[in-house]
N, C-alpha and C. Protein backbone atom coordinates (compact mmCIF):
# COMPACT_ATOMS: atom_id res chain seq x y z
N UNK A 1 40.60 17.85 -90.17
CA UNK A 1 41.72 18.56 -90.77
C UNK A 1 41.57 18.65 -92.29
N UNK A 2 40.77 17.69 -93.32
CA UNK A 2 41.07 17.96 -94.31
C UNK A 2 39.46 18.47 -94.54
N UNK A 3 38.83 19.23 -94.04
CA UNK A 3 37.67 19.88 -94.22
C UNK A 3 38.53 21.26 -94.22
N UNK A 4 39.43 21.57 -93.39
CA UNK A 4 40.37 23.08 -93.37
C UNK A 4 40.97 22.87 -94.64
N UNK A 5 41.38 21.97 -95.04
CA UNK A 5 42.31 22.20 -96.25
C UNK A 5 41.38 22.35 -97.48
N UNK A 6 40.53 21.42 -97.31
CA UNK A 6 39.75 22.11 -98.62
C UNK A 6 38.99 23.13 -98.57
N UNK A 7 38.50 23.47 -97.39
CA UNK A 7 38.17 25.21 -96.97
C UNK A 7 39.09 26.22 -97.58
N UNK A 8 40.22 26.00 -97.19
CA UNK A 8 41.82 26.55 -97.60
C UNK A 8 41.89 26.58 -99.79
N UNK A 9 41.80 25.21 -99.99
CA UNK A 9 41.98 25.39 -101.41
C UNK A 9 40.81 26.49 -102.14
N UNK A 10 39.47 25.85 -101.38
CA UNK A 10 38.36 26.79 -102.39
C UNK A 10 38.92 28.37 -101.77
N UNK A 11 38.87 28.61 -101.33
CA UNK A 11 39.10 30.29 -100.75
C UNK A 11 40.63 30.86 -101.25
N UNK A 12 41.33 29.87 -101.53
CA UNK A 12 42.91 29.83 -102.51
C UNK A 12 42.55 29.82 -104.03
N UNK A 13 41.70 29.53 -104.12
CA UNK A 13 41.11 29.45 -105.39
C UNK A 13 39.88 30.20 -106.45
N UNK A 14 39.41 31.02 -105.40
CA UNK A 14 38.99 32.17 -105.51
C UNK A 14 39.43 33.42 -105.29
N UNK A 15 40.39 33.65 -104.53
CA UNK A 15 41.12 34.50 -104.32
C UNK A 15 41.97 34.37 -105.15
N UNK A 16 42.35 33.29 -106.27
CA UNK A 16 43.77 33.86 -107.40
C UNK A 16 43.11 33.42 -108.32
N UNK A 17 41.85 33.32 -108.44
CA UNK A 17 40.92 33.60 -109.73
C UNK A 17 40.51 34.75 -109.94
N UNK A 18 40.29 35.22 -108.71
CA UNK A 18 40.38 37.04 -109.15
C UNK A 18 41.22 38.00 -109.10
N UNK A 19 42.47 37.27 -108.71
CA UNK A 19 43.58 38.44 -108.85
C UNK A 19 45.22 37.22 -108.31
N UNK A 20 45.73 37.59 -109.20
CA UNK A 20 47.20 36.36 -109.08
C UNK A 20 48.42 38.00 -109.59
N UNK A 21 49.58 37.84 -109.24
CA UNK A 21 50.72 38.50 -109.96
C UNK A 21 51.09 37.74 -111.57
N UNK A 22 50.27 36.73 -111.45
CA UNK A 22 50.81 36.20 -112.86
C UNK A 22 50.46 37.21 -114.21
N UNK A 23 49.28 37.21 -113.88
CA UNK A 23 48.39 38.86 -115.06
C UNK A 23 47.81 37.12 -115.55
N UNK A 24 47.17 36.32 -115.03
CA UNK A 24 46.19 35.23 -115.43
C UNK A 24 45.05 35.30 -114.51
N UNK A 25 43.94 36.09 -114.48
CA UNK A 25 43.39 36.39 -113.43
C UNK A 25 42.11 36.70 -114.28
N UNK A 26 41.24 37.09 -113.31
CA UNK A 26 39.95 38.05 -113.64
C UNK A 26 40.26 39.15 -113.70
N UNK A 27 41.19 39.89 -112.96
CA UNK A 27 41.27 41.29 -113.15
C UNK A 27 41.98 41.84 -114.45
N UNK A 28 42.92 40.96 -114.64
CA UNK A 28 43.76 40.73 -116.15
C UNK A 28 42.56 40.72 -116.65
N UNK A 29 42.09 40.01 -116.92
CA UNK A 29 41.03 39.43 -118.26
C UNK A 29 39.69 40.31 -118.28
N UNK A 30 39.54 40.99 -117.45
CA UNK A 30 38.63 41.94 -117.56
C UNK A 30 39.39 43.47 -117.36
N UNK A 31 40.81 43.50 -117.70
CA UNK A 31 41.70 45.04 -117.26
C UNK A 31 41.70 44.85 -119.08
N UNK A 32 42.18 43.80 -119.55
CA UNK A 32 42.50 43.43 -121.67
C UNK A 32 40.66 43.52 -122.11
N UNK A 33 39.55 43.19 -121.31
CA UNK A 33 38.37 43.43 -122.28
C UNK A 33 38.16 44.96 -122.13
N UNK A 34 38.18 45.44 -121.00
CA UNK A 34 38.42 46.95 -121.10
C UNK A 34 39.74 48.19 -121.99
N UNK A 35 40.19 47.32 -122.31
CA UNK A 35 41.44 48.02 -123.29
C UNK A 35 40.63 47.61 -124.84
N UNK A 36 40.35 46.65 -124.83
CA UNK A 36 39.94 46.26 -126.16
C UNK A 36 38.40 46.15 -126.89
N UNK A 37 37.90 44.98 -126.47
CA UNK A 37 36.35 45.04 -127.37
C UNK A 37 35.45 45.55 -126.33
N UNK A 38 35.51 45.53 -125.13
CA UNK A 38 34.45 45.69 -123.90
C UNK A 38 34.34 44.73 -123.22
N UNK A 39 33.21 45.26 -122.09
CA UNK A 39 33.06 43.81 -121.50
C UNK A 39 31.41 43.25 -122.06
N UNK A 40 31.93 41.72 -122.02
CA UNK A 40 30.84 40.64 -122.81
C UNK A 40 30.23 40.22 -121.36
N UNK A 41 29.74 39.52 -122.11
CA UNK A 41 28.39 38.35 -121.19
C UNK A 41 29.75 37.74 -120.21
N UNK A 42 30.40 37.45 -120.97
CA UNK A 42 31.23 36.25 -120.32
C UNK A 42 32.19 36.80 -119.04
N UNK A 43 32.61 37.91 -119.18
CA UNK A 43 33.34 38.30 -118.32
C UNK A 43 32.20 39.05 -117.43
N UNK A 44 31.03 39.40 -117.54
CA UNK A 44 29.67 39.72 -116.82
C UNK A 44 29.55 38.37 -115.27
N UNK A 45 29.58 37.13 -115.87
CA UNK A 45 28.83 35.87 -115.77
C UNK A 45 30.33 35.52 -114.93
N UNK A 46 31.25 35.13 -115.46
CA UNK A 46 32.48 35.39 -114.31
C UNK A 46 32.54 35.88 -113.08
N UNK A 47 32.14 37.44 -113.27
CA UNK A 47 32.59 38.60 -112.08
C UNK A 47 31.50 37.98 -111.13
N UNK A 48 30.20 37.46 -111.65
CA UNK A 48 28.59 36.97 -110.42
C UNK A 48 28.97 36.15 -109.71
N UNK A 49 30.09 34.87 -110.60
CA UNK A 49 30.36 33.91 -109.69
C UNK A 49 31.49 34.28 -108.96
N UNK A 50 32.17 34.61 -109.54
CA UNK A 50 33.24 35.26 -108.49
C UNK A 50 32.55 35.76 -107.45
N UNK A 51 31.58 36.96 -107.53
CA UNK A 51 31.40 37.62 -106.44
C UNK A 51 30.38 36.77 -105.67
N UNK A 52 29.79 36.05 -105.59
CA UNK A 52 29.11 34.83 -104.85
C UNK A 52 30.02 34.29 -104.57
N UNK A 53 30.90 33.78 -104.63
CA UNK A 53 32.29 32.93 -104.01
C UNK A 53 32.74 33.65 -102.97
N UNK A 54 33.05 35.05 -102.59
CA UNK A 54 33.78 36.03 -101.92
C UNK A 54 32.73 36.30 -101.12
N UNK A 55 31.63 36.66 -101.15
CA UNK A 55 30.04 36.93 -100.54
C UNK A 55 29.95 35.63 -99.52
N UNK A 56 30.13 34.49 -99.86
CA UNK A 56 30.16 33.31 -99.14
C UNK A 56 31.28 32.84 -98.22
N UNK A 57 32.46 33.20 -98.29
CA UNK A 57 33.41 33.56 -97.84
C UNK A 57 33.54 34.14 -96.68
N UNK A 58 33.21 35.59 -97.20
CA UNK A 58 33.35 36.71 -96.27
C UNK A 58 32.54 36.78 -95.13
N UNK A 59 31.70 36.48 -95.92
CA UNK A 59 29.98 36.42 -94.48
C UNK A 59 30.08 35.41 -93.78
N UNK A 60 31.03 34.25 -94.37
CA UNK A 60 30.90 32.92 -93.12
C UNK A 60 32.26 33.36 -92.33
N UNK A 61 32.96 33.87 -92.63
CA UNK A 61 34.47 34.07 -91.84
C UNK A 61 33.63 35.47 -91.05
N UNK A 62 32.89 36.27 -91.54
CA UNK A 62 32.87 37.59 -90.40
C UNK A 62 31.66 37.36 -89.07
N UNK A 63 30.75 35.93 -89.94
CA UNK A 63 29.58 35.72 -88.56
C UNK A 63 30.52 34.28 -88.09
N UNK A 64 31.30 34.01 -88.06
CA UNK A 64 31.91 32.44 -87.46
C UNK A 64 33.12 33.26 -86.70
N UNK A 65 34.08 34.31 -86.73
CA UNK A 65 34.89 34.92 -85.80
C UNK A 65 34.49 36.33 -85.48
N UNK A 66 33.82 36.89 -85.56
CA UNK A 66 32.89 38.41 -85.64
C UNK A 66 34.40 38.89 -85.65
N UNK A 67 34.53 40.38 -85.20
CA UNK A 67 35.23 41.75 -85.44
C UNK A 67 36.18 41.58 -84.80
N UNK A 68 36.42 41.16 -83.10
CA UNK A 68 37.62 40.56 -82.42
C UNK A 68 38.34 39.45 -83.13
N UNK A 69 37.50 38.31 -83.17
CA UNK A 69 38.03 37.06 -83.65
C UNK A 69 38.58 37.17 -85.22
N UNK A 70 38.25 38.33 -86.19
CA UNK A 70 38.87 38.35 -86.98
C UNK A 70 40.14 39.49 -87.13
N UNK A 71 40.21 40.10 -85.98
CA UNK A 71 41.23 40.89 -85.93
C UNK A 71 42.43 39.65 -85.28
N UNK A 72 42.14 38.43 -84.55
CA UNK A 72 43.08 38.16 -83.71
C UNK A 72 43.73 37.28 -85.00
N UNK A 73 42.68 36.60 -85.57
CA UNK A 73 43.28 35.81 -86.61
C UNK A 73 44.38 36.49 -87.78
N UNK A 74 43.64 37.83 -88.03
CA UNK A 74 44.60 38.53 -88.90
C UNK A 74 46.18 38.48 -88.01
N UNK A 75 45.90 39.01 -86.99
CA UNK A 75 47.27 39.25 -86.24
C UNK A 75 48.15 37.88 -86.12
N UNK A 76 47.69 36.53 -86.16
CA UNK A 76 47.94 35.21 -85.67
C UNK A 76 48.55 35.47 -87.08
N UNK A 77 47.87 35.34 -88.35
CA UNK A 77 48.90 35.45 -89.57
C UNK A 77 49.64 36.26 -89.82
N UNK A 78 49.52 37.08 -89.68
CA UNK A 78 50.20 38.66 -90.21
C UNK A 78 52.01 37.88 -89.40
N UNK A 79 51.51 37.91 -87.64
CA UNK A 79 52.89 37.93 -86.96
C UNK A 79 53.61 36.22 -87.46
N UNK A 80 52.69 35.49 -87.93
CA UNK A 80 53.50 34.06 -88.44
C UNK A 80 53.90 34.42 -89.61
N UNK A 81 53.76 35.04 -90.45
CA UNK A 81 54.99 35.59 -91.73
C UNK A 81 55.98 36.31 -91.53
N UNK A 82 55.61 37.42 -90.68
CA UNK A 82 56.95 38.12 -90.08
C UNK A 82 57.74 37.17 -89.61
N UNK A 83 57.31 35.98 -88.44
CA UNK A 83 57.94 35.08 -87.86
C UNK A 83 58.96 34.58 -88.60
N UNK A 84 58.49 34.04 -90.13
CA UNK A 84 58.77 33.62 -91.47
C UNK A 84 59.72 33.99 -92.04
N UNK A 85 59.61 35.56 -92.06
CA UNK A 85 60.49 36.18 -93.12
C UNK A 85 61.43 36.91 -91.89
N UNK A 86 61.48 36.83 -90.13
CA UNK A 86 62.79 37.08 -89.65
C UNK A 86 63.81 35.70 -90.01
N UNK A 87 63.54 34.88 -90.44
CA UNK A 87 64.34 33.74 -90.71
C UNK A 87 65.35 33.64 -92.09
N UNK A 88 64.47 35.15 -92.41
CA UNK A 88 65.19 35.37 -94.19
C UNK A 88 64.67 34.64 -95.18
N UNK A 89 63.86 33.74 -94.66
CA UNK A 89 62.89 33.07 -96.26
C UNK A 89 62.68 33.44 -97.38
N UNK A 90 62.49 35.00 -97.17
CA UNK A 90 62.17 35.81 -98.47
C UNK A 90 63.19 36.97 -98.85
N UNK A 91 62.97 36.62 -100.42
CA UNK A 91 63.47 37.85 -100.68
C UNK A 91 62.86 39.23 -100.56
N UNK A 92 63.27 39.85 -99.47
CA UNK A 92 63.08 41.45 -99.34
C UNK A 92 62.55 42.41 -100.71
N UNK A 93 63.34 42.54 -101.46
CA UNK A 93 63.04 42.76 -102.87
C UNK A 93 62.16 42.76 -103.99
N UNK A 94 61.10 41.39 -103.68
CA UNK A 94 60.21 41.01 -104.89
C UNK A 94 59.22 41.25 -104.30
N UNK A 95 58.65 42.06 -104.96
CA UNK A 95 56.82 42.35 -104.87
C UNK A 95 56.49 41.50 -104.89
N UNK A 96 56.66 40.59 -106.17
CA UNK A 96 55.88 39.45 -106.11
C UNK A 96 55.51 38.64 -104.91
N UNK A 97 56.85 38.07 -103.81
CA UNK A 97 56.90 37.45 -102.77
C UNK A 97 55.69 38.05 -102.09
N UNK A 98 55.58 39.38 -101.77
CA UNK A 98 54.77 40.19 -100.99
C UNK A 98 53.17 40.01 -101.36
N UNK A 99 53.26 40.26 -102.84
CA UNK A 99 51.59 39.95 -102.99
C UNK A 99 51.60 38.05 -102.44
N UNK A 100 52.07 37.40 -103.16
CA UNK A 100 51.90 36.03 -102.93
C UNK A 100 51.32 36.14 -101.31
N UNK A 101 52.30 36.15 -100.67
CA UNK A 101 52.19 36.47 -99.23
C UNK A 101 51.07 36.64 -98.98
N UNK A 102 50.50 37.70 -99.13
CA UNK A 102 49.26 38.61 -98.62
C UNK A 102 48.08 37.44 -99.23
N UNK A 103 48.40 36.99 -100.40
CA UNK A 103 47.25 36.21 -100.97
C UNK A 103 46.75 34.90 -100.32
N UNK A 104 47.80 34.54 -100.06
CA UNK A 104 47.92 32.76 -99.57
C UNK A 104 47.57 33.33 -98.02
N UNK A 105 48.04 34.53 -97.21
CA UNK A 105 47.65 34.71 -95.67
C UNK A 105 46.05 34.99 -95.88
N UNK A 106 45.25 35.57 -96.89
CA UNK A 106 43.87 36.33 -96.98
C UNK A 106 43.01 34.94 -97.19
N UNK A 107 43.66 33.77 -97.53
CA UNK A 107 43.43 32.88 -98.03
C UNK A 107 43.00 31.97 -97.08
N UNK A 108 44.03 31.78 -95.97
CA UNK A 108 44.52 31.41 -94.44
C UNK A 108 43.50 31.51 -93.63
N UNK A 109 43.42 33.05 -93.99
CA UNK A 109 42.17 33.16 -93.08
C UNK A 109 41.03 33.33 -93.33
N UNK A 110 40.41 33.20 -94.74
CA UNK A 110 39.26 32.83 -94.88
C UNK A 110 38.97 31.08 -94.73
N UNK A 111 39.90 30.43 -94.52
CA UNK A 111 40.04 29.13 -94.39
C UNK A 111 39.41 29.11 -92.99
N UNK A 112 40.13 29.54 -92.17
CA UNK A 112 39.67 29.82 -90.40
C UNK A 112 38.66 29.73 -90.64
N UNK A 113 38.38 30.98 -90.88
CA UNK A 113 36.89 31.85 -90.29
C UNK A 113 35.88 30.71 -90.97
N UNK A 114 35.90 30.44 -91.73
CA UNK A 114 34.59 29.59 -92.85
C UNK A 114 34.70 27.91 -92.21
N UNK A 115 35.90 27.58 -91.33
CA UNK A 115 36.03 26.00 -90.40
C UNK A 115 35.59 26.54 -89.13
N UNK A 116 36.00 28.16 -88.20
CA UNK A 116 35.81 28.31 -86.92
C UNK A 116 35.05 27.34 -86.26
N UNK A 117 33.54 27.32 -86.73
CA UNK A 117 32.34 26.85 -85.61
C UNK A 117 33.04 25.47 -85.43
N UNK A 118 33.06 24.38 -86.61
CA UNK A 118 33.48 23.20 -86.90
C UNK A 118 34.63 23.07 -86.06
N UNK A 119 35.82 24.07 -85.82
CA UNK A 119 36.81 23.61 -84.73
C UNK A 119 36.28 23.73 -82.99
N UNK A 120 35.89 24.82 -83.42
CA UNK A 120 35.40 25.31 -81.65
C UNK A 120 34.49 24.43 -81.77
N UNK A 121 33.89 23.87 -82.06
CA UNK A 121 32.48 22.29 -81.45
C UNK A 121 33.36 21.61 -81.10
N UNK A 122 34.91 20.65 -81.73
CA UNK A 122 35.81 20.00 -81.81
C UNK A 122 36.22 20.28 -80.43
N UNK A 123 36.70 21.39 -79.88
CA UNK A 123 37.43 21.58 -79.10
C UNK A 123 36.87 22.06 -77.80
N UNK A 124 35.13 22.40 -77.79
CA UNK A 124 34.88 22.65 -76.70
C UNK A 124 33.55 22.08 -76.61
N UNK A 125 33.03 21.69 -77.39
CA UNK A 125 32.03 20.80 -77.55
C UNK A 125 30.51 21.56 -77.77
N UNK A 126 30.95 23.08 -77.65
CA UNK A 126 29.63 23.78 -77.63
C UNK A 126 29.09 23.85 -79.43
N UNK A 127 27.50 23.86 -79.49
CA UNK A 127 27.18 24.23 -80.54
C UNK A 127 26.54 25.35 -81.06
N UNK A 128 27.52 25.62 -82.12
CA UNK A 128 26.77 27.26 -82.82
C UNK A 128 24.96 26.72 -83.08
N UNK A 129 24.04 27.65 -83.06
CA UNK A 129 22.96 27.83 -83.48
C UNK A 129 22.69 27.13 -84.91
N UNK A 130 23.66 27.98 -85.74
CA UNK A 130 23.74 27.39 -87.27
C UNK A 130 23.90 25.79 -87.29
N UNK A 131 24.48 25.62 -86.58
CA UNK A 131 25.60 24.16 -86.49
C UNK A 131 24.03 22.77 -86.22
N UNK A 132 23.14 23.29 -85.75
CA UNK A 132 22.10 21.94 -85.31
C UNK A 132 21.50 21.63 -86.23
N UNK A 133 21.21 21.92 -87.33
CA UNK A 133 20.97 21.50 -88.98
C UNK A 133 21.50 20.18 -88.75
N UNK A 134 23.05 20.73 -88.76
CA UNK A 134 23.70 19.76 -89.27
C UNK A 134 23.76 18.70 -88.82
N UNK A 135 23.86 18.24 -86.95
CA UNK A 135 23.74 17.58 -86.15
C UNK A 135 22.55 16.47 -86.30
């Protein structure tokens, strides 16, 4: 369980390093070098690691639940916020709530997809291909 959660934080943590409602982000900070001096080395050297973070991510969540398994997971979150917000949790009103939402669920489920193999061994004892390294 706490291999998901820190699955969960890094993928929470890349995902609002490159984009938060706060305007404290990468996209902020490279939307103000484009208004102003350009873009430098630094915001260059940022965007690589960023995009190696998301590259690593994405490719372990889309080969660990392929095209079904990541449609079911989307749907597993998508309908547990609705679940959420028929309870009135949220205010209707704030964008903000909505991006948050979307961020922390995109987050959710890159958490899944990047633990999948690690639960399904747990739970059915079979092993992914990838997985005998590790073994």
């Amino acid at each position: 369980m706490i291999q998901i959660l820190i699955r969960f934080i890094g993928a929470l943590l890349v995902i609002l390093l490159t984009y938060n409602p706060t305007g404290h982000s990468y996209v902020s900070w490279l939307g103000d070098a484009l208004n102003g001096p350009g873009i430098q080395a630094q915001h260059a050297f940022v965007g690589v690691v960023l995009l190696i973070g998301w590259t690593i991510l994405i490719r372990a969540t889309f080969r660990s639940l392929g095209a079904l398994g990541l449609l079911l997971a989307s749907a597993l979150i998508g309908t547990f916020v609705w679940l959420l917000d028929s309870f009135g949790l949220f205010e209707k009103q704030s964008d903000s709530i909505i991006v948050w939402l979307a961020l922390i669920s995109l987050a959710a489920l890159l958490a899944i997809g990047t633990s999948w193999s690690h639960i399904r061994r747990n739970i059915t004892g079979q092993v992914d291909v990838d997985d005998v390294e590790e073994l």
